[in-house]
N, C-alpha and C. Protein backbone atom coordinates (compact mmCIF):
# COMPACT_ATOMS: atom_id res chain seq x y z
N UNK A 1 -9.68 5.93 121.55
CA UNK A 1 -9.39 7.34 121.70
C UNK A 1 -10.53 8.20 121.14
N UNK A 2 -11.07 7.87 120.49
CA UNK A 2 -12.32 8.63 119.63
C UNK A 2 -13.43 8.77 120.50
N UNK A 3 -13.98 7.33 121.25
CA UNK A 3 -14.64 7.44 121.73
C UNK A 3 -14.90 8.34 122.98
N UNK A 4 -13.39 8.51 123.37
CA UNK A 4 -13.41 9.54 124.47
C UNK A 4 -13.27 11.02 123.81
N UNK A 5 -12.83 11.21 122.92
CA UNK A 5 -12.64 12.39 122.08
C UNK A 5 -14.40 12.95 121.75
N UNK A 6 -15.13 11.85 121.07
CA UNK A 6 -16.39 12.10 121.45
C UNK A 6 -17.18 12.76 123.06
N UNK A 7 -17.11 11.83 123.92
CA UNK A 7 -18.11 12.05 125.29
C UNK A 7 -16.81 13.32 125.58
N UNK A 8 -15.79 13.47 125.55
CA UNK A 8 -15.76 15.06 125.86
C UNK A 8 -15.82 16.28 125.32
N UNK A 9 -16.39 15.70 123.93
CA UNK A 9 -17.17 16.66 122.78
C UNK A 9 -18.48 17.25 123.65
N UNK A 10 -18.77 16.20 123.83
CA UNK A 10 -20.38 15.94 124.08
C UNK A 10 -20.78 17.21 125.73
N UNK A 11 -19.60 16.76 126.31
CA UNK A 11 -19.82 17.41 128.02
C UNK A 11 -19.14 19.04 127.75
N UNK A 12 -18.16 19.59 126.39
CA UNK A 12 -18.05 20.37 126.56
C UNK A 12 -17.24 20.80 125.30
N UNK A 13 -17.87 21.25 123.86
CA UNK A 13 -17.28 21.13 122.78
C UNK A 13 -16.02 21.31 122.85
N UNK A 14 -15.00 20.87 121.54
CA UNK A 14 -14.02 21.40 121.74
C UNK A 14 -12.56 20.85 121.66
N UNK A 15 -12.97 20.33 123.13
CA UNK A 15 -11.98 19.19 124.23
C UNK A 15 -11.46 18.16 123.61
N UNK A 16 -12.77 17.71 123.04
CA UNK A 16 -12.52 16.21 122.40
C UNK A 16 -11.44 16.39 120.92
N UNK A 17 -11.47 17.53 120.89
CA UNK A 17 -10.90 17.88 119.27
C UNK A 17 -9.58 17.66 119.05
N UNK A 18 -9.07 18.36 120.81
CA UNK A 18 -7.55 17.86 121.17
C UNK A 18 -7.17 17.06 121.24
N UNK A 19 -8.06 15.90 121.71
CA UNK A 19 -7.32 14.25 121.98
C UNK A 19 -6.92 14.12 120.57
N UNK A 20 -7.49 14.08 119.35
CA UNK A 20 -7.45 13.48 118.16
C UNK A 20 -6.75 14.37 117.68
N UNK A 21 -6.11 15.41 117.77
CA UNK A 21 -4.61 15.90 117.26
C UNK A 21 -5.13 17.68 116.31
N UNK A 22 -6.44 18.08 116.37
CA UNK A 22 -7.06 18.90 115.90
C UNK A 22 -7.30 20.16 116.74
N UNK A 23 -6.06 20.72 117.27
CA UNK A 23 -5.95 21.77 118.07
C UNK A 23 -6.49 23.06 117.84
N UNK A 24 -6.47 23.35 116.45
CA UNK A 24 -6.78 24.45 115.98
C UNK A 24 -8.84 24.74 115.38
N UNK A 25 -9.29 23.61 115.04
CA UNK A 25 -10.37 23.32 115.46
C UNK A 25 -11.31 22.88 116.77
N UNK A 26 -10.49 22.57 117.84
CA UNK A 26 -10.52 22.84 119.21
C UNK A 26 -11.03 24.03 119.66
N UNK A 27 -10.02 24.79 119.32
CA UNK A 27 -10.14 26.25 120.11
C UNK A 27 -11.10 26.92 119.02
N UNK A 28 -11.81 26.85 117.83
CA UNK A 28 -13.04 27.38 117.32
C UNK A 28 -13.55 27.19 118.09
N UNK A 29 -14.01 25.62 117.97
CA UNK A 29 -15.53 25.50 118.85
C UNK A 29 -15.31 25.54 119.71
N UNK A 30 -14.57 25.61 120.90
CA UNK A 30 -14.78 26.11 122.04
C UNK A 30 -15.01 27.62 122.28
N UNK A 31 -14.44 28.42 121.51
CA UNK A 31 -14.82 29.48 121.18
C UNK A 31 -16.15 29.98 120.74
N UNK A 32 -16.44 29.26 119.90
CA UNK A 32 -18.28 30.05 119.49
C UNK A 32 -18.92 29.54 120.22
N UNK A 33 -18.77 28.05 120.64
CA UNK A 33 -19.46 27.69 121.69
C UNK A 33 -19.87 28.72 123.08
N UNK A 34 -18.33 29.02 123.42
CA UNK A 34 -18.56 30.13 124.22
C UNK A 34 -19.41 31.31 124.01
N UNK A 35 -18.76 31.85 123.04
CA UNK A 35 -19.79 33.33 122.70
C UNK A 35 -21.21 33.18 122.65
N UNK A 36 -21.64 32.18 122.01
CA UNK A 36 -23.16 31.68 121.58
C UNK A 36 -23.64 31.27 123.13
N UNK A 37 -22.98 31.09 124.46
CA UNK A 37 -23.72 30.96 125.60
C UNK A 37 -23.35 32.43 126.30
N UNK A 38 -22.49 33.46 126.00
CA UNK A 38 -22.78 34.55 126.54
C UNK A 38 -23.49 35.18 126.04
N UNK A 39 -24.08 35.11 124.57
CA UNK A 39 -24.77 35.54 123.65
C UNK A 39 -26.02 35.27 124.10
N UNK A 40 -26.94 34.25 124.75
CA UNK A 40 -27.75 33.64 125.37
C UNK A 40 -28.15 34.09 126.55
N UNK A 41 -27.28 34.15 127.43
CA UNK A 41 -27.08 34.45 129.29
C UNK A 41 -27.17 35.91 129.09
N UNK A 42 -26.28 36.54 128.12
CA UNK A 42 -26.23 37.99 128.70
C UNK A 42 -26.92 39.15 128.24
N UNK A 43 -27.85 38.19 127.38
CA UNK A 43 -28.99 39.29 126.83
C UNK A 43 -30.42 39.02 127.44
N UNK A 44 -30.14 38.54 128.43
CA UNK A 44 -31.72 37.98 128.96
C UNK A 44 -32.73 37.02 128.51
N UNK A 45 -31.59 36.08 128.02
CA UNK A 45 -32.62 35.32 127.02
C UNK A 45 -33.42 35.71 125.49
N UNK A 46 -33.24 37.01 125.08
CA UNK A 46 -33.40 37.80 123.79
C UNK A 46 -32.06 36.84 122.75
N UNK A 47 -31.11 36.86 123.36
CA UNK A 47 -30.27 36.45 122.15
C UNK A 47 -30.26 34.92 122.33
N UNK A 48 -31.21 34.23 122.81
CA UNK A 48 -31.42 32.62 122.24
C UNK A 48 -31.71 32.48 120.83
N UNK A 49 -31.91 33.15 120.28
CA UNK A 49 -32.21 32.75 118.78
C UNK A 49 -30.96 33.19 117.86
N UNK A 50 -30.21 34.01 118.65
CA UNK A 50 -28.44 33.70 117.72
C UNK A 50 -28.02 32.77 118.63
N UNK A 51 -27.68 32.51 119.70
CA UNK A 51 -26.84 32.45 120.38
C UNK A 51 -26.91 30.46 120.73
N UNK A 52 -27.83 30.04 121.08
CA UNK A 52 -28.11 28.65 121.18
C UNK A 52 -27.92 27.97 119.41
N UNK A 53 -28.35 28.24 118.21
CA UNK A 53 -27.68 27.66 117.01
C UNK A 53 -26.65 27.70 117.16
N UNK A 54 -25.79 28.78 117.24
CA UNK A 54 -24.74 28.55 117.46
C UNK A 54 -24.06 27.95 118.34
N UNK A 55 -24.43 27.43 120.00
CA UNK A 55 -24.19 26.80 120.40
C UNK A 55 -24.53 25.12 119.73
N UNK A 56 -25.24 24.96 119.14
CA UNK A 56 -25.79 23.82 118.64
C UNK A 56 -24.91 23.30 117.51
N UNK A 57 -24.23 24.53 116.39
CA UNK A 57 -23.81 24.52 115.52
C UNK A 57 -22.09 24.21 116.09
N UNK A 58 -21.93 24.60 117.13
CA UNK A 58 -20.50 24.33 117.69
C UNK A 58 -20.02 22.64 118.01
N UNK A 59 -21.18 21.80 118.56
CA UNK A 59 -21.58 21.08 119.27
C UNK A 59 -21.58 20.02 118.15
N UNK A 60 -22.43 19.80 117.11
CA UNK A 60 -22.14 19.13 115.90
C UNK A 60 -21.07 19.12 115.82
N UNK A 61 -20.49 20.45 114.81
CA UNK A 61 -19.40 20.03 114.13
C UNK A 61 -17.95 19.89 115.23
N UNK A 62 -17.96 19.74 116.46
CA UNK A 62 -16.91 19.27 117.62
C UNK A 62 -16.94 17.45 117.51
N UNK A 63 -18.51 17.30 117.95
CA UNK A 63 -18.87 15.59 117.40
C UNK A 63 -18.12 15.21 116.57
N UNK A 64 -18.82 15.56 115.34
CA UNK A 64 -18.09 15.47 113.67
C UNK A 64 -16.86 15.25 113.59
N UNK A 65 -15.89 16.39 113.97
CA UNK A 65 -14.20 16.39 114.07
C UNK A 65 -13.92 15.19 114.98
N UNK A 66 -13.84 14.93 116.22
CA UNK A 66 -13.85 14.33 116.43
C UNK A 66 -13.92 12.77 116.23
N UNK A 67 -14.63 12.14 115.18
CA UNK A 67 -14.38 11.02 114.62
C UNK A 67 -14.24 11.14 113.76
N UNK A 68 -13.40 11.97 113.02
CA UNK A 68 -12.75 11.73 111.77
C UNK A 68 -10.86 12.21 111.93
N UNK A 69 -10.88 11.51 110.53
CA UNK A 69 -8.96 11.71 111.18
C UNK A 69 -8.64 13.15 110.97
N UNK A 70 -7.52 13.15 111.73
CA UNK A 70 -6.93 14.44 111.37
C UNK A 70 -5.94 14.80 109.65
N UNK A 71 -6.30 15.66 108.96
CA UNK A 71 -5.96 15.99 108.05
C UNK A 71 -4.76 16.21 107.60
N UNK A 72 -3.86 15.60 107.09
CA UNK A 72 -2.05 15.46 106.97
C UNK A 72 -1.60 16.13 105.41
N UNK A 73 -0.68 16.98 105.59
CA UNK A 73 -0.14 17.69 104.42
C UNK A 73 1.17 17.25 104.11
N UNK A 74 1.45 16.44 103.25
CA UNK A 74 3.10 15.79 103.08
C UNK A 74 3.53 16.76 101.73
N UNK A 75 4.63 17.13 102.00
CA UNK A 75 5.41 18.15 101.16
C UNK A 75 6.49 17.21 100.27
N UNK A 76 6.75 17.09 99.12
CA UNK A 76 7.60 16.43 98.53
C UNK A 76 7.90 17.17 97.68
N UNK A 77 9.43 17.37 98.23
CA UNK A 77 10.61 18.01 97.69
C UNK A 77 11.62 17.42 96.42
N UNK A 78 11.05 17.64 95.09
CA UNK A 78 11.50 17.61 93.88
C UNK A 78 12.56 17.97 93.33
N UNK A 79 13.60 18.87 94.00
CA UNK A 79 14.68 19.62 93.95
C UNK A 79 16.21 18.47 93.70
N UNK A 80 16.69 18.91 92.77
CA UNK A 80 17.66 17.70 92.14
C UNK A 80 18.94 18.47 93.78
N UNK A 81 19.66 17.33 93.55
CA UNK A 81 20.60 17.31 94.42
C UNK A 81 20.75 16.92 96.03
């Protein structure tokens, strides 16, 4: 599962974040990912120097998430009775 969670990191940040149960880090990087290529396209190529790090910076840390587990919060309820 990772491995595919990866190659659809890879073809389009994000994606892969969902297979592995990380929905809410999903929709970041698909998100800046996004902005950082309209950021790019819609300034004429002037905003490649914000706009591609940040695509770059999306792109890593989608990889990254992606092979690692998802993060679990267990609540234990101490309450007599």
């Amino acid at each position: 599962m990772k491995f595919i969670a990866v190659v659809a990191n890879i073809l389009l940040p994000g994606v892969g974040s969902f297979f592995v149960g990380k929905a809410g880090a999903g929709i970041a990087q698909l998100l800046i990912w996004s902005l950082g290529l309209m950021i790019t396209l819609g300034t004429l190529g002037i905003g490649v120097f914000i706009g591609a790090p940040m695509m770059v910076a999306a792109w890593i840390w989608a990889i990254i998430s992606a092979t690692s587990e998802p993060t679990t919060v267990t609540i234990i309820d101490k309450r007599e009775g």
